[in-house]
Structure formats: C-alpha cells, structure tokens
C-alpha atoms as a PDB file:
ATOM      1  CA  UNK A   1     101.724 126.554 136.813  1.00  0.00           C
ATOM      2  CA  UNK A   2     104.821 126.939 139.233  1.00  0.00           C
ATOM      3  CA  UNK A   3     107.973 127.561 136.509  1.00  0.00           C
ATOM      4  CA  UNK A   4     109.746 124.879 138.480  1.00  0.00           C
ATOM      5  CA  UNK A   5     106.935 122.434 138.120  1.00  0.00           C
ATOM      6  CA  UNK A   6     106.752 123.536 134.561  1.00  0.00           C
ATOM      7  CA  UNK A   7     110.500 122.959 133.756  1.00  0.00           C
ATOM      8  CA  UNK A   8     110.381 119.463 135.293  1.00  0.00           C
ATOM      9  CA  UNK A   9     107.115 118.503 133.528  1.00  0.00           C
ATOM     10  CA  UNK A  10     107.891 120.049 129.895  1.00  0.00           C
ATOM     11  CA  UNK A  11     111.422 120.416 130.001  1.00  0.00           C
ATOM     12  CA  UNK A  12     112.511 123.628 128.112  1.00  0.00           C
ATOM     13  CA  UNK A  13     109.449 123.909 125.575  1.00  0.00           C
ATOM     14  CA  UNK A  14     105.921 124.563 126.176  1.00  0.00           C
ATOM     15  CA  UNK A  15     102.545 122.405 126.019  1.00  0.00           C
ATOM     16  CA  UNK A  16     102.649 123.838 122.175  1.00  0.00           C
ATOM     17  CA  UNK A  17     105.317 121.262 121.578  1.00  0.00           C
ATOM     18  CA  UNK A  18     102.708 118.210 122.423  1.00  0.00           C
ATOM     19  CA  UNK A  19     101.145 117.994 119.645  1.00  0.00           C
ATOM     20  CA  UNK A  20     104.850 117.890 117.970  1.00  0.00           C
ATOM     21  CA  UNK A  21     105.904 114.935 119.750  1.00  0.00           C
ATOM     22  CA  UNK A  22     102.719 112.895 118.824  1.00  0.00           C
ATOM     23  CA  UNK A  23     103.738 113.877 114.952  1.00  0.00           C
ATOM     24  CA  UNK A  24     107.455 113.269 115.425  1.00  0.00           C
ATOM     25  CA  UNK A  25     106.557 109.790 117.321  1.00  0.00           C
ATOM     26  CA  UNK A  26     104.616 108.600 114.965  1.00  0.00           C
ATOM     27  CA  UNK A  27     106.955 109.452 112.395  1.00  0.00           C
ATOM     28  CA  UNK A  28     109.983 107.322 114.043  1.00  0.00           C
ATOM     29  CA  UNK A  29     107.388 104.360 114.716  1.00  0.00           C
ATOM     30  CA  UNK A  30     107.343 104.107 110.662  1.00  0.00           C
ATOM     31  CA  UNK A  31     111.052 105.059 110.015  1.00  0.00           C
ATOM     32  CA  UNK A  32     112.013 101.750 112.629  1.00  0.00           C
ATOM     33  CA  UNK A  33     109.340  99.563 111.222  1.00  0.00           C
ATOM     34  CA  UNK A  34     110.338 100.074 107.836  1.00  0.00           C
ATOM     35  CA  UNK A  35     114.086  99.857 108.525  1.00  0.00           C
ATOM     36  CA  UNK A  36     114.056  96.618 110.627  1.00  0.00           C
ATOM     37  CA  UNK A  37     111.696  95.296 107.405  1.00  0.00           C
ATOM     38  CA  UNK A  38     114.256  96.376 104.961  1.00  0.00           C
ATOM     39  CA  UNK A  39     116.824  94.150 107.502  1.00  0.00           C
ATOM     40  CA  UNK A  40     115.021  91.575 107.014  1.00  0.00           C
ATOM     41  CA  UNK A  41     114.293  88.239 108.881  1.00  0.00           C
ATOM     42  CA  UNK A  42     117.754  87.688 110.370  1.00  0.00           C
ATOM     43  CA  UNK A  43     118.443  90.795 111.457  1.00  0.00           C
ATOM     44  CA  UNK A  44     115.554  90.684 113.907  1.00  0.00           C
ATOM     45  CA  UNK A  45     116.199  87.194 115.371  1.00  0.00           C
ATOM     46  CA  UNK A  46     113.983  85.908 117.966  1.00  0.00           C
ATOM     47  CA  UNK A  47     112.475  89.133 118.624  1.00  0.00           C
ATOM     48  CA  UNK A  48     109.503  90.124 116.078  1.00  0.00           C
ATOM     49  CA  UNK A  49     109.411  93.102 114.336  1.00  0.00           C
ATOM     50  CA  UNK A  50     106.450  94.992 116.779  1.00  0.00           C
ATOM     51  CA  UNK A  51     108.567  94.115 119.954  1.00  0.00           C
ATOM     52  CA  UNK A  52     111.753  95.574 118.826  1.00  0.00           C
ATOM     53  CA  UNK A  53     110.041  98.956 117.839  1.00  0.00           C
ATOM     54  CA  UNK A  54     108.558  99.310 121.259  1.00  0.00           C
ATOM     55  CA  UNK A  55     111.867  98.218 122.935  1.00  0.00           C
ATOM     56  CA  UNK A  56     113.762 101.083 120.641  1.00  0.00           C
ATOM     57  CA  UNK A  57     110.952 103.459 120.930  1.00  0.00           C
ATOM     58  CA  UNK A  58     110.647 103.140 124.813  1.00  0.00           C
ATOM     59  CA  UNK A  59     113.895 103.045 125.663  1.00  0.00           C
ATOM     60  CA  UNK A  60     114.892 106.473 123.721  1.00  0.00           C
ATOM     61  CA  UNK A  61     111.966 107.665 125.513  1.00  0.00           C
ATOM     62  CA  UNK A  62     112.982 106.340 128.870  1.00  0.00           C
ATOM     63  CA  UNK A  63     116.546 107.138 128.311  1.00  0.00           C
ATOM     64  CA  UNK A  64     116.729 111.219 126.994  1.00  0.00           C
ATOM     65  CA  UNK A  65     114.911 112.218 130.213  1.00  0.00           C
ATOM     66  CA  UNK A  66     117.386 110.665 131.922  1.00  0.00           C
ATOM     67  CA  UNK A  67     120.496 112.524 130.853  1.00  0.00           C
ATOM     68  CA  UNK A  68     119.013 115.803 129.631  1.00  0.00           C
ATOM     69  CA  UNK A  69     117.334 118.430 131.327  1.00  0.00           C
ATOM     70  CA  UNK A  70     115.780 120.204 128.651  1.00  0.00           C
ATOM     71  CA  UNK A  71     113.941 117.249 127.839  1.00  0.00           C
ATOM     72  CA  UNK A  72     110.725 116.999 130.136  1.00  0.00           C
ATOM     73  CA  UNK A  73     109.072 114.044 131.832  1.00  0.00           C
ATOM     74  CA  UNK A  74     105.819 114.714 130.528  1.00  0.00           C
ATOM     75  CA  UNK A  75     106.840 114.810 126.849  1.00  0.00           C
ATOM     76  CA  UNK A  76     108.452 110.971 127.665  1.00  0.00           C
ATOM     77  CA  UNK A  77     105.184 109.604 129.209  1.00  0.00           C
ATOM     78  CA  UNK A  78     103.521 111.035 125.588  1.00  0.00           C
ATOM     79  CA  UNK A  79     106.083 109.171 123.590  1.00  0.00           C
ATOM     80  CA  UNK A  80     105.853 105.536 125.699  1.00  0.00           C
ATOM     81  CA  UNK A  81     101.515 106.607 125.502  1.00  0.00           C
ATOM     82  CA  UNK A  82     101.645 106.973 121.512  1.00  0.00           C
ATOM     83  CA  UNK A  83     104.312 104.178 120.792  1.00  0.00           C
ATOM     84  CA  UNK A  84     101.951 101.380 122.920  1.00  0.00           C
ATOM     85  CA  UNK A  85      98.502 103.019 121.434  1.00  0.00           C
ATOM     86  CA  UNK A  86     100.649 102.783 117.898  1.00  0.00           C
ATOM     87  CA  UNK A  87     101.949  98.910 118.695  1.00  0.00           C
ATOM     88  CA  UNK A  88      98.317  98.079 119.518  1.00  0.00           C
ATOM     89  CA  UNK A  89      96.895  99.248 116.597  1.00  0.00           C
ATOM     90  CA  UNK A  90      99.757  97.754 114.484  1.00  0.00           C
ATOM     91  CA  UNK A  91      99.052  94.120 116.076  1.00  0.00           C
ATOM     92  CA  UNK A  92      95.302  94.764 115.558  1.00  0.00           C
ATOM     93  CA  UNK A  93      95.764  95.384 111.443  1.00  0.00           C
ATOM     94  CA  UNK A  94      98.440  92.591 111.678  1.00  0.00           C
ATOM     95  CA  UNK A  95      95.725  90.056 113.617  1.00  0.00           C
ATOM     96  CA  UNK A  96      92.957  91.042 111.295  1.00  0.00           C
ATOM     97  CA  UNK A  97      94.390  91.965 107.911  1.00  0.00           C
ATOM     98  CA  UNK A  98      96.333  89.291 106.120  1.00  0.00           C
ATOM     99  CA  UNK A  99      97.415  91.485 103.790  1.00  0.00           C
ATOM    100  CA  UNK A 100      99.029  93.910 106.480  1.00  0.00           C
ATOM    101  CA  UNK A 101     100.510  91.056 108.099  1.00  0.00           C
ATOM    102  CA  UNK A 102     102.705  90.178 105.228  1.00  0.00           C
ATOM    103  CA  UNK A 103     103.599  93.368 104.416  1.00  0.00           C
ATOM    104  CA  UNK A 104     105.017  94.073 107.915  1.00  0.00           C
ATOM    105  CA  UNK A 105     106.059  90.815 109.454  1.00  0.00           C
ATOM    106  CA  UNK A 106     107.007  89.056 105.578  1.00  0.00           C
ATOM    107  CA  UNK A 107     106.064  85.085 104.412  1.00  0.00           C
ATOM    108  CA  UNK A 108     108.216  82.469 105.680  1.00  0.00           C
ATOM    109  CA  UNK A 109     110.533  81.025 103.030  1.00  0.00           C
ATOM    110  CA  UNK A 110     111.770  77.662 101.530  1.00  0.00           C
ATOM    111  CA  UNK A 111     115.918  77.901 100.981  1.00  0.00           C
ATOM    112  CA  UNK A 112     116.179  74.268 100.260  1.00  0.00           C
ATOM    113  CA  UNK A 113     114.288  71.951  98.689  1.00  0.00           C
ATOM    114  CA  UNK A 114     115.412  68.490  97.725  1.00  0.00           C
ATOM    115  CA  UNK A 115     119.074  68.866  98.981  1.00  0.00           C
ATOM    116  CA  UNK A 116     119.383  72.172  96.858  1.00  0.00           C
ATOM    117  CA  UNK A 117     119.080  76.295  97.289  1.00  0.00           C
ATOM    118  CA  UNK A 118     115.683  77.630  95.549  1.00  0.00           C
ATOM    119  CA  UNK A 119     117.687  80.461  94.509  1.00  0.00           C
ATOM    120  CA  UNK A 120     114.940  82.971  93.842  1.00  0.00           C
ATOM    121  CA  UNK A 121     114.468  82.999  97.545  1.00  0.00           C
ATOM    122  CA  UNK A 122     117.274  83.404  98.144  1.00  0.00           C
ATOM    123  CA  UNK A 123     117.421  86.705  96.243  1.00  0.00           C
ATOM    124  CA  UNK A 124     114.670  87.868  98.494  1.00  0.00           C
ATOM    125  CA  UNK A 125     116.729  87.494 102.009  1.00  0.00           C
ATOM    126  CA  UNK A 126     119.626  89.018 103.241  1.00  0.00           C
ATOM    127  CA  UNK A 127     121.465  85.901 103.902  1.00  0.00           C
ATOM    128  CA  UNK A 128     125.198  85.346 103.030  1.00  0.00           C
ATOM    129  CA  UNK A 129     126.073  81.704 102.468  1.00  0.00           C
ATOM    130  CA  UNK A 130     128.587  81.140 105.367  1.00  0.00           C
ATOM    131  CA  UNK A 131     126.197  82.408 107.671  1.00  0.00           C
ATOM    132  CA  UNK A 132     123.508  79.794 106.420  1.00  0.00           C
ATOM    133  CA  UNK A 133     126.505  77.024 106.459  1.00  0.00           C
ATOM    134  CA  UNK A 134     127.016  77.531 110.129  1.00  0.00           C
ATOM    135  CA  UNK A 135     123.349  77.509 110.684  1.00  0.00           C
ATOM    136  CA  UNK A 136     123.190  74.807 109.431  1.00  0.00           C
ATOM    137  CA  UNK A 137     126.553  73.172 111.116  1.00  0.00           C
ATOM    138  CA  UNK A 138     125.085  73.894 114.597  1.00  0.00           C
ATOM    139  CA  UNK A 139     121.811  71.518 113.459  1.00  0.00           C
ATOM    140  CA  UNK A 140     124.353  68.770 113.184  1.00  0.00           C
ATOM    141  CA  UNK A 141     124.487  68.820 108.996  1.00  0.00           C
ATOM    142  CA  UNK A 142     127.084  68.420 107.138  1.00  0.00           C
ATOM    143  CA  UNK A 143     126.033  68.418 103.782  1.00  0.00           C
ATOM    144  CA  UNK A 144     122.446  69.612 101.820  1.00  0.00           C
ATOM    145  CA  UNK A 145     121.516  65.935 100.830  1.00  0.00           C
ATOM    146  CA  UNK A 146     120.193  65.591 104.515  1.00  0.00           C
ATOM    147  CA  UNK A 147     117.965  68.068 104.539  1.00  0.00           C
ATOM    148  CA  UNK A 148     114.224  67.219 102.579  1.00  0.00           C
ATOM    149  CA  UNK A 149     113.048  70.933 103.055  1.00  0.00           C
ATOM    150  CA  UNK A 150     114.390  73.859 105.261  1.00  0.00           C
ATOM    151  CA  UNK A 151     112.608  77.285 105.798  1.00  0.00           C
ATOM    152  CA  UNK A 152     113.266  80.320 107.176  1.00  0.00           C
ATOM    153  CA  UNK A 153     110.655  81.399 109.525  1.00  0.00           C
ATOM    154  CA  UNK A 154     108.971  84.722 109.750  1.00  0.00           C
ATOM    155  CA  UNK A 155     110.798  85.203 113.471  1.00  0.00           C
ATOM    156  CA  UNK A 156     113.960  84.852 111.750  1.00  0.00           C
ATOM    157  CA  UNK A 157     114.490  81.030 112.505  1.00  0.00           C
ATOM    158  CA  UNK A 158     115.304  77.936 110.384  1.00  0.00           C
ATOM    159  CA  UNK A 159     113.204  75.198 110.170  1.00  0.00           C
ATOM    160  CA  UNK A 160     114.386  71.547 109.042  1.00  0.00           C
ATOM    161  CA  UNK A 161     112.721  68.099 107.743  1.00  0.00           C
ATOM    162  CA  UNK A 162     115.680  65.893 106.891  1.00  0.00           C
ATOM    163  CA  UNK A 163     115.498  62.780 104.624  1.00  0.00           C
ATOM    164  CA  UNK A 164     115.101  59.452 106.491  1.00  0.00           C
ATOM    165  CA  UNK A 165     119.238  57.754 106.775  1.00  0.00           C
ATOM    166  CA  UNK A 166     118.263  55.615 104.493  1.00  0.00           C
ATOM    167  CA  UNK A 167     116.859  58.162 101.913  1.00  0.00           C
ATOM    168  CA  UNK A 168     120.139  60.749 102.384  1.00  0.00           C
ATOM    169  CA  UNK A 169     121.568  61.739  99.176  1.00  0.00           C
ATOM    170  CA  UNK A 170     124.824  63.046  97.641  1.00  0.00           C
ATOM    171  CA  UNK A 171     124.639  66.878  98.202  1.00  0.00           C
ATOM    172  CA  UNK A 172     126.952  70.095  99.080  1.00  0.00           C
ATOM    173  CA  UNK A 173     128.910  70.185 101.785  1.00  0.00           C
ATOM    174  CA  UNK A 174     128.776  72.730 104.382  1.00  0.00           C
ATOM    175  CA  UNK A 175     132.139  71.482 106.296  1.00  0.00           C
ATOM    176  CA  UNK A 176     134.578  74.476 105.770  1.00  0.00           C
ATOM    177  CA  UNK A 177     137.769  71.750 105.017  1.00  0.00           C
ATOM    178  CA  UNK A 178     135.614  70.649 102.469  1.00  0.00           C
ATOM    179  CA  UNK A 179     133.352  73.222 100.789  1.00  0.00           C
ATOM    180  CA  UNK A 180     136.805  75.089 100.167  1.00  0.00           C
ATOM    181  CA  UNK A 181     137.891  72.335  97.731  1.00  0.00           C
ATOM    182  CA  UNK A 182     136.373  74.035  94.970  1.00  0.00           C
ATOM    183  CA  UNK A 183     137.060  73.103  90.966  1.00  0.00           C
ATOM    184  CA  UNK A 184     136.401  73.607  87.589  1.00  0.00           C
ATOM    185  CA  UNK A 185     138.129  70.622  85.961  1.00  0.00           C
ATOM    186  CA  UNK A 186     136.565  67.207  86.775  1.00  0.00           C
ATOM    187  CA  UNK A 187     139.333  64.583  87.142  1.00  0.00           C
ATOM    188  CA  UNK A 188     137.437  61.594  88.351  1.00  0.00           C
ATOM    189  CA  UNK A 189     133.965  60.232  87.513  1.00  0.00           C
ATOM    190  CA  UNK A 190     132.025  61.038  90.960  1.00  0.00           C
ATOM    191  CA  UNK A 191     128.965  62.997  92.364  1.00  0.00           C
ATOM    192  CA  UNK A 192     129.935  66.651  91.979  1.00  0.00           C
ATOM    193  CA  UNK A 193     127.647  69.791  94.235  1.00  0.00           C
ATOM    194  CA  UNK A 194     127.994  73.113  92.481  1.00  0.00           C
ATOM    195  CA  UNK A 195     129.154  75.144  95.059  1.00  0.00           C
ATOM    196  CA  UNK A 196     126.448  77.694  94.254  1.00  0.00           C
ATOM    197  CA  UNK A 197     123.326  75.995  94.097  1.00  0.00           C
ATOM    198  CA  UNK A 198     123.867  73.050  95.913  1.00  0.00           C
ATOM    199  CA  UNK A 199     122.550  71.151  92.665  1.00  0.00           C
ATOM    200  CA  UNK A 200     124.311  67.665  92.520  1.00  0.00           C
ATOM    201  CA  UNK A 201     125.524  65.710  89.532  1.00  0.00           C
ATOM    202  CA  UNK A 202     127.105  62.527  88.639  1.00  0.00           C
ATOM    203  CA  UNK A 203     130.038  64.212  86.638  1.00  0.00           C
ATOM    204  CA  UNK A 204     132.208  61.992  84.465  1.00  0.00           C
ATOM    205  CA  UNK A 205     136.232  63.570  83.638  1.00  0.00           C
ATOM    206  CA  UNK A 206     135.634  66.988  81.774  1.00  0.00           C
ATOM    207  CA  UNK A 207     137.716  70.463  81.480  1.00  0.00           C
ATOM    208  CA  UNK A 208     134.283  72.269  82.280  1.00  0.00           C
ATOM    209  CA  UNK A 209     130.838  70.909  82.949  1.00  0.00           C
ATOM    210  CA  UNK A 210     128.014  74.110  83.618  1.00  0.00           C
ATOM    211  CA  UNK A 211     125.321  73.161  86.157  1.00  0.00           C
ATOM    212  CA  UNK A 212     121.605  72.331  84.782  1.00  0.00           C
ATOM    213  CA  UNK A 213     120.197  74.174  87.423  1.00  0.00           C
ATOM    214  CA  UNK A 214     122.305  77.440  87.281  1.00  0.00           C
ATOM    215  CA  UNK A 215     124.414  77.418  84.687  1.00  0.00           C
ATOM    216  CA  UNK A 216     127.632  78.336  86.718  1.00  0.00           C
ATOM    217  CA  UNK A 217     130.894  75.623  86.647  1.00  0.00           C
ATOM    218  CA  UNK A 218     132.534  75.481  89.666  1.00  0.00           C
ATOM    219  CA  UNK A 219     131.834  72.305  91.854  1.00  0.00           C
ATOM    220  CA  UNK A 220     132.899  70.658  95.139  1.00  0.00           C
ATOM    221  CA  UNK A 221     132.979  66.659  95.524  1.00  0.00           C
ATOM    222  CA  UNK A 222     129.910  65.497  97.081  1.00  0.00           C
ATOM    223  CA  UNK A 223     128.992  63.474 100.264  1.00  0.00           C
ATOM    224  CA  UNK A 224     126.377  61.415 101.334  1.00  0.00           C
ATOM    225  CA  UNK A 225     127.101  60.527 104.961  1.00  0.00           C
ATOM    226  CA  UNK A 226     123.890  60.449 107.114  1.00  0.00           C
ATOM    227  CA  UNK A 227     123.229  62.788 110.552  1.00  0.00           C
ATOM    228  CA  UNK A 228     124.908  61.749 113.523  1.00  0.00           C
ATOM    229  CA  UNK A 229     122.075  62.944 116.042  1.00  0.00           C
END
C-alpha cells in the first residue's frame, strides 16, 4: 500500500492497531452507558440513554479525525461500525430482555402520592427539591394537594394526575414567597405541610409538633387553592 494512502487511511499506527480500537470502543460504550445510568433520569432529559451514547460515541469519532493527523480515517469508520453494531445489540437485549431493560434504561417512579413525597423514591433519584418545585411551577401548581399522583418517567419526564377542583386538598407549597416561610413553633391552629415531606396536618398552637410521616418538625402553612389552567 502507497505510504501516503496508508497515512491517510491508518493515521500514524498500523492495521495491528484494529483490533485495539474494537477493544478500546467497546470499552467506552460501557464506561458512557454506565455513567449516564449513574446520572440518572434527569440528567439525560428527552434523549434516552442508547441515543446519547451513539451521539457521544460518534461524534468523538467524527470529530478526532478532524483535527488530528495521526488519527486515521479508517480507524473512525471502525469506531462509528462497532458503536451502531454495539447500539443494535443493546436495543435488541433491551426489546427482548425485561430484565436488561431495567437495568439499563431504570423503572419509572412515583414522587408523589396523595399530595405528599414517597420519600424512598426519592432516595433513589438524583433530584434536588427546588429543581422538582420549578418542575412543578411550570405545570401551573402551586402547591402538592393538587397533584393525585406524579411520576417520573424513564425518559426523564414528569408525569401528573391532579385531584378534581373540587377534591384539591391542603398541601405544600411550591411558591418560593411561600415555601420560605418555614417554622418550628405553631402559633395558630391551621393546616401545617412539613416542608420535607410534603405530609399535611391540622396543627393546633405547639412549641414543636414532629411529622407522622417523617418525624422531622419544621413546617410551612398550607394552601388549598385549586389550578388555574
């Protein structure tokens, strides 16, 4: 083979170093799959899982050609082959294996239930609590005792059922002026949301009252006004 042809096909290594890129590909298809797991839901978006590993594995392929001359054409076209054969076969085990498909693309997951956080699921996601509030701001709610049932979706998504207007309870609210409003002594006999649960109590005058549902004691004054849609 002409050394010119050579250098633009292989770059600076040989065809020995084929068989290397297959290993190494395959190697940082796992390494992005398991790191955009470990994200978790939210950090993918709308995106799933499979597309963003061929979008990052394609376009490092596509891209080091590009700028660097020791890297050759060839050894891209056997990174984009492997990383399609390797998203292929993923969807296939995902498609036929339900097993596989939860362990790669999760279970979708109930955050509220009843106009309060499941906490345990909670645990599972990385999801701060401000981040959820304006989630759930930009859905037009303005405090958990309109929402029935809300899930987070495999693709990173929230889904809600609300409670009928005439079925909307006292709950938390999510309204920064008024979730900041936070106390430990109860003045006033009123529905009280502990600001970490959600969980929502009628409260009568007391130096400390500990939620039934979490145990901790700091609460915010509830509201029950229904959805303005």
């Amino acid at each position: 083979m002409n050394d010119d042809i050579k250098q633009f096909l292989l770059g600076s290594e040989g065809w020995i170093f084929i068989p290397e890129i297959i290993l190494r590909t395959f190697m940082m298809y796992a390494v992005i799959l398991i790191g955009l797991r470990v994200l978790g839901k939210r950090g993918v978006k709308q995106l799933s899982v499979f597309e963003l590993v061929v979008i990052i594995g394609l376009g490092s392929a596509a891209g080091d050609p590009m700028f660097y001359k020791e890297v050759g054409v060839l050894n891209a076209i056997v990174v984009f082959t492997v990383v399609v054969m390797a998203y292929k076969f993923t969807s296939h085990l995902v498609s036929t294996n339900k097993k596989v498909e939860i362990l790669l693309e999760g279970e979708c997951t109930c955050l509220i239930e009843h106009g309060k956080f499941t906490l345990d699921s909670f645990k599972k996601e990385s999801l701060a609590q401000d981040e959820f509030f304006a989630e759930l701001r930009l859905k037009g709610i303005s405090h958990l005792g309109q929402i029935k049932l809300a899930i987070l979706e495999t693709s990173g998504s929230i889904s809600l059922f609300y409670y009928p207007d005439d079925e909307v309870k006292y709950g938390l609210p999510v309204l920064p002026a008024l979730f900041s409003h936070k106390k430990q002594e109860i003045k006033y006999n009123d529905y009280y949301s502990c600001s970490f649960c959600g969980n929502t109590e009628l409260i009568a005058p007391t130096k400390n009252h500990n939620c039934k549902y979490c145990n901790r004691n700091v609460w915010v004054k509830s509201i029950n006004v229904v959805r303005v849609t």
